[in-house]
N, C-alpha and C. Protein backbone atom coordinates (compact mmCIF):
# COMPACT_ATOMS: atom_id res chain seq x y z
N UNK A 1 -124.38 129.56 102.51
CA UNK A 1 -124.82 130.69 101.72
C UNK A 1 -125.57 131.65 102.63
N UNK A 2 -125.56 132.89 102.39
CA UNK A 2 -125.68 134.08 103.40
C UNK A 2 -126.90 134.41 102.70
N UNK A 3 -127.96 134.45 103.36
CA UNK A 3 -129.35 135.08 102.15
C UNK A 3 -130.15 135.92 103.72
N UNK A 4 -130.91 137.28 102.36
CA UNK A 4 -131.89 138.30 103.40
C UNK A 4 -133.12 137.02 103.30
N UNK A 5 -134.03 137.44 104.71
CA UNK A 5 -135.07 137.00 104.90
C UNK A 5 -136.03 137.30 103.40
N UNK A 6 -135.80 138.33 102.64
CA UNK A 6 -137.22 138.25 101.55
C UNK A 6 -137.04 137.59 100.58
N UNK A 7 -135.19 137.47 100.07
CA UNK A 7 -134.82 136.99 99.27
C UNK A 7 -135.25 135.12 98.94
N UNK A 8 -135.64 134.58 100.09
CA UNK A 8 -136.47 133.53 99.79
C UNK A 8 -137.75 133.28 98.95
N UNK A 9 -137.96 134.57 99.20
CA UNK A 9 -139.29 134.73 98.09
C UNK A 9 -138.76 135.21 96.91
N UNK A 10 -138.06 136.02 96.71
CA UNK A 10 -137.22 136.64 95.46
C UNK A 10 -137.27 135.53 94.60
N UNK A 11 -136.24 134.10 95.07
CA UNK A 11 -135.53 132.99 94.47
C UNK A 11 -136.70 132.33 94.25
N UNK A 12 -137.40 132.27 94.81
CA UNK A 12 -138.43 131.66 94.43
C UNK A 12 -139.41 132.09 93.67
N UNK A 13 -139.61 133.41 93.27
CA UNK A 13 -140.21 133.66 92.15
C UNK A 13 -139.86 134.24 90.89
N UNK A 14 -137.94 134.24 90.85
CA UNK A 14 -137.74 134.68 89.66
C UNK A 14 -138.09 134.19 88.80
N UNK A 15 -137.89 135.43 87.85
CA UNK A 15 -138.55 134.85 86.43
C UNK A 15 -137.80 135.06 84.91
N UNK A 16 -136.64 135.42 85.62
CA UNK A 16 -135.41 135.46 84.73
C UNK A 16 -134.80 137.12 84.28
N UNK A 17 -135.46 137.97 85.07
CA UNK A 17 -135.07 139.81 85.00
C UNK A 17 -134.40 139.71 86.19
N UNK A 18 -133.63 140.98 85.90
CA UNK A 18 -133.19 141.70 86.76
C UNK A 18 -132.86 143.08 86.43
N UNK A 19 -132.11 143.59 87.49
CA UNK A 19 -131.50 145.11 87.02
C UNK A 19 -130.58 145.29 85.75
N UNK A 20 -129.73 144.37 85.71
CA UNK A 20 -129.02 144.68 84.43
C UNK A 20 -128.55 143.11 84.33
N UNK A 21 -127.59 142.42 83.14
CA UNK A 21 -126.77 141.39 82.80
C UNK A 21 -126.37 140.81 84.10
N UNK A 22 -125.68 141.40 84.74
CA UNK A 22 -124.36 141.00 85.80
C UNK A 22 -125.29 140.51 86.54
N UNK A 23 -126.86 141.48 87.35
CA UNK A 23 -127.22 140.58 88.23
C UNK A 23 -127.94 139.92 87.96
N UNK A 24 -128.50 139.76 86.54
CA UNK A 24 -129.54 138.46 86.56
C UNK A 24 -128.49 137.25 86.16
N UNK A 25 -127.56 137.11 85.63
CA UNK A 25 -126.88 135.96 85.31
C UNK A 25 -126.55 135.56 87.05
N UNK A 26 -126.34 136.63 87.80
CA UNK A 26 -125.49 136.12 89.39
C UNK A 26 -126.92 135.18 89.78
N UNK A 27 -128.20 135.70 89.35
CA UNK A 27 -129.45 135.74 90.34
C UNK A 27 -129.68 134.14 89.78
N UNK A 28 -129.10 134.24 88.32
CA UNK A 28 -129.94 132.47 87.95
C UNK A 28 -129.12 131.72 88.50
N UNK A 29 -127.53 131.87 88.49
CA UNK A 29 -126.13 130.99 89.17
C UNK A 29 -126.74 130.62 90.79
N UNK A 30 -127.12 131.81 91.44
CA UNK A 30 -127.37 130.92 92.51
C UNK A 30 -128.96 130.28 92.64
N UNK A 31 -129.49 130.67 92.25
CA UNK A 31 -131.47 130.05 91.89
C UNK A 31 -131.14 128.45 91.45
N UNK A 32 -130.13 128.44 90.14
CA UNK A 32 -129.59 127.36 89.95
C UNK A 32 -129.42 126.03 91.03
N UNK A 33 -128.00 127.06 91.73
CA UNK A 33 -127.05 126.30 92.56
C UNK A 33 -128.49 125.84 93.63
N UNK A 34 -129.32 126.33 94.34
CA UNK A 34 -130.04 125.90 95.32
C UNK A 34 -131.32 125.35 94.77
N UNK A 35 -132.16 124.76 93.41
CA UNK A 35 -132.46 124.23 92.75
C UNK A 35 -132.09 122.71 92.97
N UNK A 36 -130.45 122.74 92.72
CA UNK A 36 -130.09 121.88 92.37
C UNK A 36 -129.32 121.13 93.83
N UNK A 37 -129.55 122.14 94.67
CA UNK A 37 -129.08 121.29 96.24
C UNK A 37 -129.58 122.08 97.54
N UNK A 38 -130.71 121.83 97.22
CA UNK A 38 -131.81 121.82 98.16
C UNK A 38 -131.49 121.86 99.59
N UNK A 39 -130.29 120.93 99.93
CA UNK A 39 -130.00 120.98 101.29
C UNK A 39 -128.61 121.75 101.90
N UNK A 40 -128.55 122.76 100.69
CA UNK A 40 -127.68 123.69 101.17
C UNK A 40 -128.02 124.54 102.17
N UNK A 41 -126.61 124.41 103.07
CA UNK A 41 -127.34 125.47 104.42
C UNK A 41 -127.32 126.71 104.25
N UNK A 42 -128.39 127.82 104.95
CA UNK A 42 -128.16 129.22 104.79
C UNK A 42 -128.02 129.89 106.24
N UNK A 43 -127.69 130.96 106.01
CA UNK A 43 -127.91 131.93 107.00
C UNK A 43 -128.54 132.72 106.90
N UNK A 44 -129.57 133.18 107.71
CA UNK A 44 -130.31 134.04 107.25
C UNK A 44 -129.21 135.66 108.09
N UNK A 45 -129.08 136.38 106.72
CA UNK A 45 -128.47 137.81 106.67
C UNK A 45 -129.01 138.74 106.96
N UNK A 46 -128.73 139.59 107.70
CA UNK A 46 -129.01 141.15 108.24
C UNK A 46 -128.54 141.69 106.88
N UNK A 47 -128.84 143.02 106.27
CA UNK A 47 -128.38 143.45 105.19
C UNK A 47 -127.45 142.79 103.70
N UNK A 48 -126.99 143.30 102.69
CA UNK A 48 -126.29 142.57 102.05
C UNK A 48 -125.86 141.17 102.27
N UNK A 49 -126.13 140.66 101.44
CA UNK A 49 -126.06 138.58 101.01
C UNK A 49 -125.50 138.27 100.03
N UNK A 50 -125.11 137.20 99.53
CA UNK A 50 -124.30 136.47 98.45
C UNK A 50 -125.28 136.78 97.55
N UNK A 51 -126.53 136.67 97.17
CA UNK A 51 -127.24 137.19 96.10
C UNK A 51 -127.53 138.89 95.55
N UNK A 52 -127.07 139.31 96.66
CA UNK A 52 -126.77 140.97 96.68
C UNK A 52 -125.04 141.64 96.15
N UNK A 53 -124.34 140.49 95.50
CA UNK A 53 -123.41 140.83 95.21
C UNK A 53 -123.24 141.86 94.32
N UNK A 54 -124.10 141.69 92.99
CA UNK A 54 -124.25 142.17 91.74
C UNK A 54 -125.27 142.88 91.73
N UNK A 55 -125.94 143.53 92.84
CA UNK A 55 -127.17 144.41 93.00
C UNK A 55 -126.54 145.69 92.59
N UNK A 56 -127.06 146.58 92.13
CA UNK A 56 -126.80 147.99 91.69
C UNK A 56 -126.69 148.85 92.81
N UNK A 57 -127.86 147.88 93.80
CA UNK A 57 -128.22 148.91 95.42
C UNK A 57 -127.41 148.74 96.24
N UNK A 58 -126.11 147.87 95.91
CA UNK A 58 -125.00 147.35 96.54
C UNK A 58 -123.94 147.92 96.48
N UNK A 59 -123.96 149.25 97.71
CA UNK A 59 -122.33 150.03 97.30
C UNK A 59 -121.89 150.16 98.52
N UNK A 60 -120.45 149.20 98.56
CA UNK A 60 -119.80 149.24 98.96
C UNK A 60 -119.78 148.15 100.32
N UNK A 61 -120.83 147.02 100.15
CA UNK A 61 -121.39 145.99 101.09
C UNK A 61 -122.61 146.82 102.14
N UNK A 62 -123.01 147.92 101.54
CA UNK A 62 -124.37 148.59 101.85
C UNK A 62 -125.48 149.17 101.15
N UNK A 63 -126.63 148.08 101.24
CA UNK A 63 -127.80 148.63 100.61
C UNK A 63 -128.33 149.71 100.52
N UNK A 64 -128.55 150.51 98.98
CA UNK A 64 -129.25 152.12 99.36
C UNK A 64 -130.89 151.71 99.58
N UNK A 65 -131.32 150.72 99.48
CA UNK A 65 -132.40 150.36 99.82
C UNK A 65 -132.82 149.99 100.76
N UNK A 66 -132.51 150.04 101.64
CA UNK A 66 -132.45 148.97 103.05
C UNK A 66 -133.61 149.38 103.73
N UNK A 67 -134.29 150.52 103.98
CA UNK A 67 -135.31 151.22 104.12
C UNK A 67 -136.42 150.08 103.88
N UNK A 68 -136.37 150.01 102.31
CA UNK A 68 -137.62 149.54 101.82
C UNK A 68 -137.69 147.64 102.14
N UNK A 69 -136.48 147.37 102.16
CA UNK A 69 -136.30 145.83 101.91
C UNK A 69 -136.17 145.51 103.36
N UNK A 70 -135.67 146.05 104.16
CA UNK A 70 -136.34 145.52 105.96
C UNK A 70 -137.27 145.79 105.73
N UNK A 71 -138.47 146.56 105.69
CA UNK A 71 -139.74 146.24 105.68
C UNK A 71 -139.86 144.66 105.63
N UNK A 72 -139.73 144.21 104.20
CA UNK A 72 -140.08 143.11 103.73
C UNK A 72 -138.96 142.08 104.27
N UNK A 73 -137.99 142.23 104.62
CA UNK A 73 -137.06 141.23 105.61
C UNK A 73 -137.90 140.95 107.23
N UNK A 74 -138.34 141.99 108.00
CA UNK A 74 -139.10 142.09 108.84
C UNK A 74 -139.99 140.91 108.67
N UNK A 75 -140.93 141.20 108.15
CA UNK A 75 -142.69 140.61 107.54
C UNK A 75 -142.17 139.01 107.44
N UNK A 76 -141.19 138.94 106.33
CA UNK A 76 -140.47 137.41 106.35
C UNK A 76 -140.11 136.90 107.92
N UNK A 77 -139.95 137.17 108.49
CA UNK A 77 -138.64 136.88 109.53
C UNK A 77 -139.85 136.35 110.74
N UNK A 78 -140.61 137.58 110.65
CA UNK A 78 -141.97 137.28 111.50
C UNK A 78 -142.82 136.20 111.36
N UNK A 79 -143.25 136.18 110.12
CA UNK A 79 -144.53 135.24 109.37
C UNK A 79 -143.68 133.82 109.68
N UNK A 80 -142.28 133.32 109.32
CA UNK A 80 -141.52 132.31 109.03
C UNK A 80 -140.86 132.00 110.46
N UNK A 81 -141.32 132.39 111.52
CA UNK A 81 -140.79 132.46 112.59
C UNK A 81 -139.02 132.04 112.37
N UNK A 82 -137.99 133.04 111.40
CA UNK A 82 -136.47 133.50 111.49
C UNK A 82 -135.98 133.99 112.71
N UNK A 83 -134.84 133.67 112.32
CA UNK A 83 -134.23 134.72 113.34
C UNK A 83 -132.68 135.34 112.57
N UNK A 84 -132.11 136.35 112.63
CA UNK A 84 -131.12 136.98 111.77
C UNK A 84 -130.28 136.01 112.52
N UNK A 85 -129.13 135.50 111.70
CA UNK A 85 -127.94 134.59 112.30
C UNK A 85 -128.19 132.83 112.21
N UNK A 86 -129.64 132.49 112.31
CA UNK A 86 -129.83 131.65 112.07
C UNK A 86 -129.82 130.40 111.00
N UNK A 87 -129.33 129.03 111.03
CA UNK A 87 -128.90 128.53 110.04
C UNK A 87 -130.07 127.30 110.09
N UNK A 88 -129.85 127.57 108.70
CA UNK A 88 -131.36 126.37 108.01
C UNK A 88 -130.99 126.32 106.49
N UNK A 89 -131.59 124.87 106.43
CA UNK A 89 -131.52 124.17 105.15
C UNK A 89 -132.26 124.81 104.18
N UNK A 90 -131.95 125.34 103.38
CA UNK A 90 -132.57 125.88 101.81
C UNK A 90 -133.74 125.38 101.82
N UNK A 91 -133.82 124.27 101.43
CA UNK A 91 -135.37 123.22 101.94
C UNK A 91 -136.38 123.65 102.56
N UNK A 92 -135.83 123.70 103.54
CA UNK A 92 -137.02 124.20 104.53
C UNK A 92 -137.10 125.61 104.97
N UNK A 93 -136.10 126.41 104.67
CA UNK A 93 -136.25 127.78 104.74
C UNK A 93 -137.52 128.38 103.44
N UNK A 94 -137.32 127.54 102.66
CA UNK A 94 -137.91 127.92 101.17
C UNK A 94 -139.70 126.90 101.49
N UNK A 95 -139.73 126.32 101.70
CA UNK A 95 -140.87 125.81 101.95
C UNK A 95 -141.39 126.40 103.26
N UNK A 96 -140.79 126.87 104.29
CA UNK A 96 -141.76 128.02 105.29
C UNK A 96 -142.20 129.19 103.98
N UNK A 97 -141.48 130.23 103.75
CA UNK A 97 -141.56 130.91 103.01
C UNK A 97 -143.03 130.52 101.94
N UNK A 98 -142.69 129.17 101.04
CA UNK A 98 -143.76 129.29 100.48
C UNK A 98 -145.23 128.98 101.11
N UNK A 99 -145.07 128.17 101.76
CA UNK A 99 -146.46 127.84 102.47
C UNK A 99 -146.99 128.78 103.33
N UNK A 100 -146.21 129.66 104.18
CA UNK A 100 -146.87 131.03 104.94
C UNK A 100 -146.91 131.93 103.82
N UNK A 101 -146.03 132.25 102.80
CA UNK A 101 -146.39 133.70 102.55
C UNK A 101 -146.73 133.14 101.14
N UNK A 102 -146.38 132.73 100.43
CA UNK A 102 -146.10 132.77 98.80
C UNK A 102 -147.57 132.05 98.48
N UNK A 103 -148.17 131.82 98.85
CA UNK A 103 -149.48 130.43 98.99
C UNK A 103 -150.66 131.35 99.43
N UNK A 104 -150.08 132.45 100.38
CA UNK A 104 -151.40 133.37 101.11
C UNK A 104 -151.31 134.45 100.53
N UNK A 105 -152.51 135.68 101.17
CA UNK A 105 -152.45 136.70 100.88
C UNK A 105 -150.88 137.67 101.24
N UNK A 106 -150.02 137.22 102.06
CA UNK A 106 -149.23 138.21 102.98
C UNK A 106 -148.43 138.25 101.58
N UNK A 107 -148.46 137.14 100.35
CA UNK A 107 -147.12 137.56 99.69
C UNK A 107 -147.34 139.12 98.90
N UNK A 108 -148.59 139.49 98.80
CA UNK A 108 -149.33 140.28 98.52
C UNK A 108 -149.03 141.94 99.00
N UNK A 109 -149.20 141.90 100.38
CA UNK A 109 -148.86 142.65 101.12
C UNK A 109 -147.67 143.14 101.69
N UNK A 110 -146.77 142.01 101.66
CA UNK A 110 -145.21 141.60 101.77
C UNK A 110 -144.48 142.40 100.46
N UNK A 111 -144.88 141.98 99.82
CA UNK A 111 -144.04 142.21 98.30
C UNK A 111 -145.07 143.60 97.26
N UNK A 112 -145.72 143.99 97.60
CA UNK A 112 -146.78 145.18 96.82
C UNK A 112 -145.89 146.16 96.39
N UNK A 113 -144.75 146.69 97.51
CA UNK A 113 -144.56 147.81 96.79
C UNK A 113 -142.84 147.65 96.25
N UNK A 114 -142.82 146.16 95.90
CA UNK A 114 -141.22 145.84 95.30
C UNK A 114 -141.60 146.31 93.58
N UNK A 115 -140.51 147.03 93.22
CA UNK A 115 -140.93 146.96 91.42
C UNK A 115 -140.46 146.21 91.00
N UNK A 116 -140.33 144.64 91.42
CA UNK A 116 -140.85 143.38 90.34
C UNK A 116 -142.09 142.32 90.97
N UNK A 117 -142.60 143.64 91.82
CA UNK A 117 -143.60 142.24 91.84
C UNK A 117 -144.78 141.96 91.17
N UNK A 118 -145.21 142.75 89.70
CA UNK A 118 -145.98 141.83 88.82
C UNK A 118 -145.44 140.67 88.49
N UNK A 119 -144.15 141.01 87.92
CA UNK A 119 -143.69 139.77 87.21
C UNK A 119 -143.43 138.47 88.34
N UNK A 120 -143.25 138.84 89.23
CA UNK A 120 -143.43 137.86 90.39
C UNK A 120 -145.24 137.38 90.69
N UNK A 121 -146.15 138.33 90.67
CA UNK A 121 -147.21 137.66 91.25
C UNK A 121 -148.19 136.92 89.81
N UNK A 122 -147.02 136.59 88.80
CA UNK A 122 -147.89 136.52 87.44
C UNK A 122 -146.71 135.13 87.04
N UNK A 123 -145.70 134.85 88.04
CA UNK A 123 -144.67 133.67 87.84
C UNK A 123 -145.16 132.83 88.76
N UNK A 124 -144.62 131.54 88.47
CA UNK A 124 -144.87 130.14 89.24
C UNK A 124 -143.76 130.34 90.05
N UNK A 125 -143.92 129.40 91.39
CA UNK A 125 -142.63 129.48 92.03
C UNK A 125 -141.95 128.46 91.31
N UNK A 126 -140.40 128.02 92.40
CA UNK A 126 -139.81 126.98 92.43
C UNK A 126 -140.55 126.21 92.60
């Protein structure tokens, strides 16, 4: 599975919204699927990912957001010592993630200017 560096935090703090039908049903299918198999491998993705299928900001396999969401792919990639291309177990990609950022202040700073992150800093993780 192909996932952005922030989107670890994403999956981990949905809370069942999204932009419209299509992508929150895509967003729980895979939240689900890696829920339920933990030791699925990922890649961590440069732009557009398998969870970016059904994004609205997704035209044409290019983010109109990309601006704002490297920021926060950056910050991940850094804090979680990533690297783009790199392959790691769901598991432990998701447990760096929570224990550096999601646990500290950075998820704070990381995620401030996403518009879902009340409903994220007011949800439990995975």
């Amino acid at each position: 599975m192909n996932l952005r560096p922030h989107h670890l935090l994403c999956i981990q703090k949905f809370t069942g919204h999204g932009y419209d039908t299509d992508f929150t049903e895509h967003m729980k299918s895979i939240v689900s699927e890696l829920k339920d198999n933990p030791h699925t491998q990922i890649t961590v993705t440069h732009g557009c990912d398998d969870l970016c299928k059904k994004c609205p900001n997704n035209i044409n396999g290019n983010c109109t957001s990309l601006e704002k969401t490297a920021l926060m792919d950056n910050s991940v990639l850094s804090i979680c010592n990533l690297t783009y291309g790199e392959n790691i177990l769901w598991e432990k990609a998701m447990s760096k993630a929570r224990e550096l950022i999601l646990k500290t202040d950075k998820f704070n700073s990381i995620c401030a200017a996403c518009q879902w992150f009340e409903l994220c800093r007011k949800g439990d993780s995975l």
